[in-house]
N, C-alpha and C. Protein backbone atom coordinates (compact mmCIF):
# COMPACT_ATOMS: atom_id res chain seq x y z
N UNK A 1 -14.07 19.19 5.78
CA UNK A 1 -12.63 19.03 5.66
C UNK A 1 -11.97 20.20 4.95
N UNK A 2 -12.90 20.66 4.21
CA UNK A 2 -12.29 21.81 3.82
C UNK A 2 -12.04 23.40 4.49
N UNK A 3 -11.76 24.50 4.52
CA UNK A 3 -11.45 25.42 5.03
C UNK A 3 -11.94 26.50 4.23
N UNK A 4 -12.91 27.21 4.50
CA UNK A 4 -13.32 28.56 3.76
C UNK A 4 -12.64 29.67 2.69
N UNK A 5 -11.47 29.13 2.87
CA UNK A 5 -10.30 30.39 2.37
C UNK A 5 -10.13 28.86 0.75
N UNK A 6 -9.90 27.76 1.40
CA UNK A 6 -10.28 26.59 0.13
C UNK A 6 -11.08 26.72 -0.72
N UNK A 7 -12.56 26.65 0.15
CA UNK A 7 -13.81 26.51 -0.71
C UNK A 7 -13.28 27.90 -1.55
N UNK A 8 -13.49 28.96 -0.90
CA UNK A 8 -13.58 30.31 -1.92
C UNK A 8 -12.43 29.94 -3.22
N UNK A 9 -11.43 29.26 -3.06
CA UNK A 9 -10.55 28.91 -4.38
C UNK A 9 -11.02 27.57 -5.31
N UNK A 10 -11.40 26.90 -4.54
CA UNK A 10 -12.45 25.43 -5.35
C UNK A 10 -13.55 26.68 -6.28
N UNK A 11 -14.09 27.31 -5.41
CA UNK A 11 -15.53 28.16 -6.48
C UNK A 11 -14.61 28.80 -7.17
N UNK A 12 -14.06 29.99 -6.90
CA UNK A 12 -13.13 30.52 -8.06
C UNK A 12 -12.83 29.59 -9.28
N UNK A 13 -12.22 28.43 -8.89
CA UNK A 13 -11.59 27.78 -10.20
C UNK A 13 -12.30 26.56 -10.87
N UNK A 14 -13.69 27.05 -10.53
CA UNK A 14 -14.23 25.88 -10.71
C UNK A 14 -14.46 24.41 -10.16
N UNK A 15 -13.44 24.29 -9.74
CA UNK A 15 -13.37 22.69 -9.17
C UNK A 15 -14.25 22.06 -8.07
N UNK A 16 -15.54 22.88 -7.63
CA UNK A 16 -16.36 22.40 -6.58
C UNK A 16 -16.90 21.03 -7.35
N UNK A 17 -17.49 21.24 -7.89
CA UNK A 17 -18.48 19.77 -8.83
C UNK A 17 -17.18 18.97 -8.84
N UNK A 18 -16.49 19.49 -9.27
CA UNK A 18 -15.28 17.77 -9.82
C UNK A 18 -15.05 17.21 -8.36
N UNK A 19 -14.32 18.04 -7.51
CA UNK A 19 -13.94 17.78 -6.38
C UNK A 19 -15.13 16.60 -5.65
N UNK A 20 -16.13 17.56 -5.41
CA UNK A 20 -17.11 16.69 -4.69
C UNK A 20 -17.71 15.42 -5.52
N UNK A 21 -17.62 15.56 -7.05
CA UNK A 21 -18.30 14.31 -7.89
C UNK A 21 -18.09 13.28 -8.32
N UNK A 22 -16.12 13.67 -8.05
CA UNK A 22 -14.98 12.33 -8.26
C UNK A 22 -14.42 11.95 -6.96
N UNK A 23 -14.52 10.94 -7.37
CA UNK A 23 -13.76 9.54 -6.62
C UNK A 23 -12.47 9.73 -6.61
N UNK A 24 -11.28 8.55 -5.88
CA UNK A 24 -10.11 8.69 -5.87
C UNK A 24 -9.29 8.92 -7.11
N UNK A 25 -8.20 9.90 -6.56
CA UNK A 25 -7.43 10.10 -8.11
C UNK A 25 -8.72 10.59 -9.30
N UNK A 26 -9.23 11.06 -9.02
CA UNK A 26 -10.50 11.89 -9.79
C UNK A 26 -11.09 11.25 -10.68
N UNK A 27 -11.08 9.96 -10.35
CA UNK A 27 -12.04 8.87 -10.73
C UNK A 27 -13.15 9.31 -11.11
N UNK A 28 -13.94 9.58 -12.32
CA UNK A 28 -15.23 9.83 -12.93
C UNK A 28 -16.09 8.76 -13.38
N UNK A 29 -15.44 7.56 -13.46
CA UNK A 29 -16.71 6.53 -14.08
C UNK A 29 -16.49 5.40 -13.01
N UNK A 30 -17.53 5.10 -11.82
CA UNK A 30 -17.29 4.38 -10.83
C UNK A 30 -17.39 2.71 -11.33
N UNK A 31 -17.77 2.87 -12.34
CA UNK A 31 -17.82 1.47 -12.58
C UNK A 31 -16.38 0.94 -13.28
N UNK A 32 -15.67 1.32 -12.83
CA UNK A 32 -13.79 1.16 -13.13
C UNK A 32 -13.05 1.37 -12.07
N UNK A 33 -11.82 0.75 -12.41
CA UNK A 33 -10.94 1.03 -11.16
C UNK A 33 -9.86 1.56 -11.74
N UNK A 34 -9.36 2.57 -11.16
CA UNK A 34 -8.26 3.21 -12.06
C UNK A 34 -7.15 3.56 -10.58
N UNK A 35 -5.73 3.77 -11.20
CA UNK A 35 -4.94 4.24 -10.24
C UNK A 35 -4.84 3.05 -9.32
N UNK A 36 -4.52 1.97 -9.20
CA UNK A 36 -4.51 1.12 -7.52
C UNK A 36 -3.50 2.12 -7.05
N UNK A 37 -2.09 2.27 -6.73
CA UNK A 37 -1.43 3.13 -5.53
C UNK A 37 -2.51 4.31 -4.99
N UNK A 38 -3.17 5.03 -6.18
CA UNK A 38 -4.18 5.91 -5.39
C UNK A 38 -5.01 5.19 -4.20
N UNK A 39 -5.57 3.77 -5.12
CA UNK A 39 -6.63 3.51 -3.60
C UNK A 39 -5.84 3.30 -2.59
N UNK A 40 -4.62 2.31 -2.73
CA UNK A 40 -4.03 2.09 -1.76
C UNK A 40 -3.53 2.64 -0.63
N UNK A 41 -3.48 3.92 -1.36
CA UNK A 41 -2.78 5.31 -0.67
C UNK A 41 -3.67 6.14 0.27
N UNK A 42 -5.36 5.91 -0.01
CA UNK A 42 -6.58 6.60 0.48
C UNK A 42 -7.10 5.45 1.55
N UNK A 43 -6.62 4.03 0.95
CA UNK A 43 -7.13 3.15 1.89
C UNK A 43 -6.05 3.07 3.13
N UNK A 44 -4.67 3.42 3.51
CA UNK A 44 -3.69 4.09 3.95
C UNK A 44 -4.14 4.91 5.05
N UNK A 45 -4.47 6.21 4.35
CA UNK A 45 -4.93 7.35 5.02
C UNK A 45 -5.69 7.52 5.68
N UNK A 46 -7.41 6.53 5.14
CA UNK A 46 -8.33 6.44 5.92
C UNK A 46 -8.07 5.27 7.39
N UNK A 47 -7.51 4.65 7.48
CA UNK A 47 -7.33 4.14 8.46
C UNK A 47 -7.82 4.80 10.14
N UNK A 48 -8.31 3.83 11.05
CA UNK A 48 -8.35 4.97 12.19
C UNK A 48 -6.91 4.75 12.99
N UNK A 49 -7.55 6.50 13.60
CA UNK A 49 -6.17 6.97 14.44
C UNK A 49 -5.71 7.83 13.27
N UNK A 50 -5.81 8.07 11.94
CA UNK A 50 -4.89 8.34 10.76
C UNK A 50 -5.51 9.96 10.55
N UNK A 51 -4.90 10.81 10.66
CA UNK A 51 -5.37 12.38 10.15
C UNK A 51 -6.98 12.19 9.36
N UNK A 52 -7.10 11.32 8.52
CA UNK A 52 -7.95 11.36 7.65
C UNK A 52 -9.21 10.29 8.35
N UNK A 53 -8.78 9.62 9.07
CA UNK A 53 -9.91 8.78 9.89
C UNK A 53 -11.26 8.88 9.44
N UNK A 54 -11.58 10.03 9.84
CA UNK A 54 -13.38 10.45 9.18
C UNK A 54 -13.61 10.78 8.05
N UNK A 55 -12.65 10.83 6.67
CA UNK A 55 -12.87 11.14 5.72
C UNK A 55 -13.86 9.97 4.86
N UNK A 56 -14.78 10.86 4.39
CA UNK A 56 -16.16 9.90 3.61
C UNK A 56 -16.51 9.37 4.77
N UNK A 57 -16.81 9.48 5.99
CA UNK A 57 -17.87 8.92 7.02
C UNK A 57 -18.81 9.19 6.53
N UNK A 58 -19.28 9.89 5.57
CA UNK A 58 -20.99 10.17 5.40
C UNK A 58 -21.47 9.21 3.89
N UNK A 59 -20.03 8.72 3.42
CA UNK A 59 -20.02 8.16 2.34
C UNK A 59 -21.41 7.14 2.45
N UNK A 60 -21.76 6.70 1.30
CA UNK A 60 -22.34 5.24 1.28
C UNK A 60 -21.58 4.32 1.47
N UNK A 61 -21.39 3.08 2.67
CA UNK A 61 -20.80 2.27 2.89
C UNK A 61 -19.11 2.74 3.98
N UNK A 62 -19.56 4.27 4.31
CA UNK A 62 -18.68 4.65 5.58
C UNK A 62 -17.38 5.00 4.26
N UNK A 63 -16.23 5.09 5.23
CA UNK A 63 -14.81 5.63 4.79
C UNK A 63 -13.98 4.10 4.68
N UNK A 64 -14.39 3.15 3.39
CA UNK A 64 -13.56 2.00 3.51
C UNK A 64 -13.33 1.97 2.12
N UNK A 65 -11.81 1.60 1.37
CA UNK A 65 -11.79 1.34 0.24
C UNK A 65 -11.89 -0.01 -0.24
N UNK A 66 -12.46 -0.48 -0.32
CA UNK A 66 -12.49 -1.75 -0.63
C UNK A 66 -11.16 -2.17 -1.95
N UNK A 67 -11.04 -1.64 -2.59
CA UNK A 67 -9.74 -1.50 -3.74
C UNK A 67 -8.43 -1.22 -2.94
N UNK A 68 -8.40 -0.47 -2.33
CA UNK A 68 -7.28 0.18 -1.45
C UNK A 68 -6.94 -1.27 -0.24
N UNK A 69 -8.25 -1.83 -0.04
CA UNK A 69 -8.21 -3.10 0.76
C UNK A 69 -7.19 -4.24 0.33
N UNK A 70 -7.99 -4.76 -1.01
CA UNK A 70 -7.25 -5.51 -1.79
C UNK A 70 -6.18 -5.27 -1.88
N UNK A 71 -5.53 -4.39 -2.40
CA UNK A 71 -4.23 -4.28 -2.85
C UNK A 71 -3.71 -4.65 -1.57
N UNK A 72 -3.77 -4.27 -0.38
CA UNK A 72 -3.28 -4.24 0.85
C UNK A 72 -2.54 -5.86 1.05
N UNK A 73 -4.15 -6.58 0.81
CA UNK A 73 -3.66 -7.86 1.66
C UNK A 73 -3.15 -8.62 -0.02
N UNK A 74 -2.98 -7.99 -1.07
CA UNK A 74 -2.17 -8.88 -2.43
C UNK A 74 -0.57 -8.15 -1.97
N UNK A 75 -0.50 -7.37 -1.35
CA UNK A 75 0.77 -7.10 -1.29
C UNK A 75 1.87 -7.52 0.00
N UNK A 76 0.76 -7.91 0.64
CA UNK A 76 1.00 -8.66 2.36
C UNK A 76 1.17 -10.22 1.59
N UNK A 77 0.46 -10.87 0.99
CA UNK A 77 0.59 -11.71 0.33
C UNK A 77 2.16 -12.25 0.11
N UNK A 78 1.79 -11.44 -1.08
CA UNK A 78 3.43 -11.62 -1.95
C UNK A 78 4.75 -11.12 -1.03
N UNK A 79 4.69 -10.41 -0.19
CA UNK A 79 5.56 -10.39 0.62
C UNK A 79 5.97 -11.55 1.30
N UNK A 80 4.59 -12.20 2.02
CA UNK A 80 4.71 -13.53 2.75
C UNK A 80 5.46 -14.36 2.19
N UNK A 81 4.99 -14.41 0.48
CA UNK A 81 5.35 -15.57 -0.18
C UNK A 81 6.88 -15.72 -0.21
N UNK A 82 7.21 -14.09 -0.32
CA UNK A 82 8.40 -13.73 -0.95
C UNK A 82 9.95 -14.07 0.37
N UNK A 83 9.09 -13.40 1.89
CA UNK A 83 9.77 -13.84 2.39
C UNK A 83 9.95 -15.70 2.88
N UNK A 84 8.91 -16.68 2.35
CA UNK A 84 8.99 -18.21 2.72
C UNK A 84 9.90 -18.10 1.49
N UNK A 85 9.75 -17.69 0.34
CA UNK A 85 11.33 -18.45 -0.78
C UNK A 85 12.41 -17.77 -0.43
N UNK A 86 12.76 -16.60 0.29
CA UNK A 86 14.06 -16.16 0.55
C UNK A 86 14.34 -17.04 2.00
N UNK A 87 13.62 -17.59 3.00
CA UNK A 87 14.08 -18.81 3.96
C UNK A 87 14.56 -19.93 3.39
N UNK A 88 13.71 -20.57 1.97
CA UNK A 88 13.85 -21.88 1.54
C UNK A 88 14.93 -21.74 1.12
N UNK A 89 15.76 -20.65 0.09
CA UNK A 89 16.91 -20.35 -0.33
C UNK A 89 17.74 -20.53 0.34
N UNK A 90 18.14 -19.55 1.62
CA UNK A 90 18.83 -19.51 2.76
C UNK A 90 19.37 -21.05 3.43
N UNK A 91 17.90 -21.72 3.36
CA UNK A 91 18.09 -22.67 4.21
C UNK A 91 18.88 -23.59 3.50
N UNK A 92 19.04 -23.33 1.88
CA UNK A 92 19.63 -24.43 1.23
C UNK A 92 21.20 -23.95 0.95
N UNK A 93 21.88 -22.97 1.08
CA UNK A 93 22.62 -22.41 1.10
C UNK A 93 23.46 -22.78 2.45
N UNK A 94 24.82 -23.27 2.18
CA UNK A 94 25.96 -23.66 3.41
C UNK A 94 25.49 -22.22 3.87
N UNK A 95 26.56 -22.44 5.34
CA UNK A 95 26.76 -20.99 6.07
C UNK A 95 27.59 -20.55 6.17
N UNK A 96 27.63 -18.83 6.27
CA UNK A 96 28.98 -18.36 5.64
C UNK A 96 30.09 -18.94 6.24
N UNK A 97 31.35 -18.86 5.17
CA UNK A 97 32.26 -19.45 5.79
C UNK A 97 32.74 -21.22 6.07
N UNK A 98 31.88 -21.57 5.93
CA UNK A 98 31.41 -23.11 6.48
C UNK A 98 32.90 -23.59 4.99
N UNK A 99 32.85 -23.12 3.44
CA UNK A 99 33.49 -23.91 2.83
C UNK A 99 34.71 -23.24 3.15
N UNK A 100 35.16 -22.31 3.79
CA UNK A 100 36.59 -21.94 4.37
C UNK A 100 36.82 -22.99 5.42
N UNK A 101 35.84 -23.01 6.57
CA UNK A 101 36.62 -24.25 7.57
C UNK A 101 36.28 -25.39 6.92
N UNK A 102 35.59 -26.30 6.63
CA UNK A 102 35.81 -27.34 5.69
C UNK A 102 36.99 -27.54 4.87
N UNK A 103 37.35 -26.24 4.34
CA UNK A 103 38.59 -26.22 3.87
C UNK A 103 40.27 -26.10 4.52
N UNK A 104 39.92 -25.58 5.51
CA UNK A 104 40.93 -25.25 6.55
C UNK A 104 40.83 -27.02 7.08
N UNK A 105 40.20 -27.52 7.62
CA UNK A 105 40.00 -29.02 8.17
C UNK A 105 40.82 -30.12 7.30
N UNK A 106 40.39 -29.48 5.77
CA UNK A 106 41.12 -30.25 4.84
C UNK A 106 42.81 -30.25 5.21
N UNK A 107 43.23 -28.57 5.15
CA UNK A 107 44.71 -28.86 4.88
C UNK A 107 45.25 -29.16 6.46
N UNK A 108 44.52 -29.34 7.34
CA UNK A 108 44.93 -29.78 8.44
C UNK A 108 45.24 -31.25 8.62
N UNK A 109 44.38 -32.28 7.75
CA UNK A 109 44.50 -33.76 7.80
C UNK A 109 45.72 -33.83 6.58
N UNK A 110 45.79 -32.94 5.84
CA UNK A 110 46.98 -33.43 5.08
C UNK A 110 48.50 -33.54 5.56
């Protein structure tokens, strides 16, 4: 994934080992989860069809974030949830207007 004119600036500045040794958002201790928008953002990217499709195919366990996962379907979630209480609201709510003709009806019987 990288490009030769890259690598030669990764070796220059050091950053080959980090690059290749960290995890998302330069995650160094795998037994933590740090950053969720990062995974979310890599679990995003890796998607197929997505520029990044094959990125970490050689990984252990392929190119899947499992963190980046989660967040996915907690945020599909709360959306769901979010849009059933903005219906229940709605639904309890007259419709617009409704207390103008109700009201108009009024000064008509008077």
């Amino acid at each position: 994934l990288v490009n030769e004119e890259d690598r030669k600036l990764c070796d220059e500045r050091s950053w080959t080992e980090r690059l290749r040794d960290s995890g998302v958002a330069g995650m160094a201790n795998f037994d933590t989860v740090k950053c969720l928008h990062a995974h979310y953002a890599h679990h995003l990217a890796i998607q197929d069809g997505s520029l990044f499709a094959d990125a970490g195919a050689g990984a252990p366990g392929g190119a899947f974030n499992h963190v980046g996962a989660w967040v996915h379907e907690a945020l599909a979630k709360a959306e769901e949830e979010e849009g059933d209480a903005a219906a229940a609201e709605a639904a309890e709510r007259p419709a617009p207007g409704a207390k103008a003709e109700a009201e108009a009806g009024d000064a008509k019987a008077d």
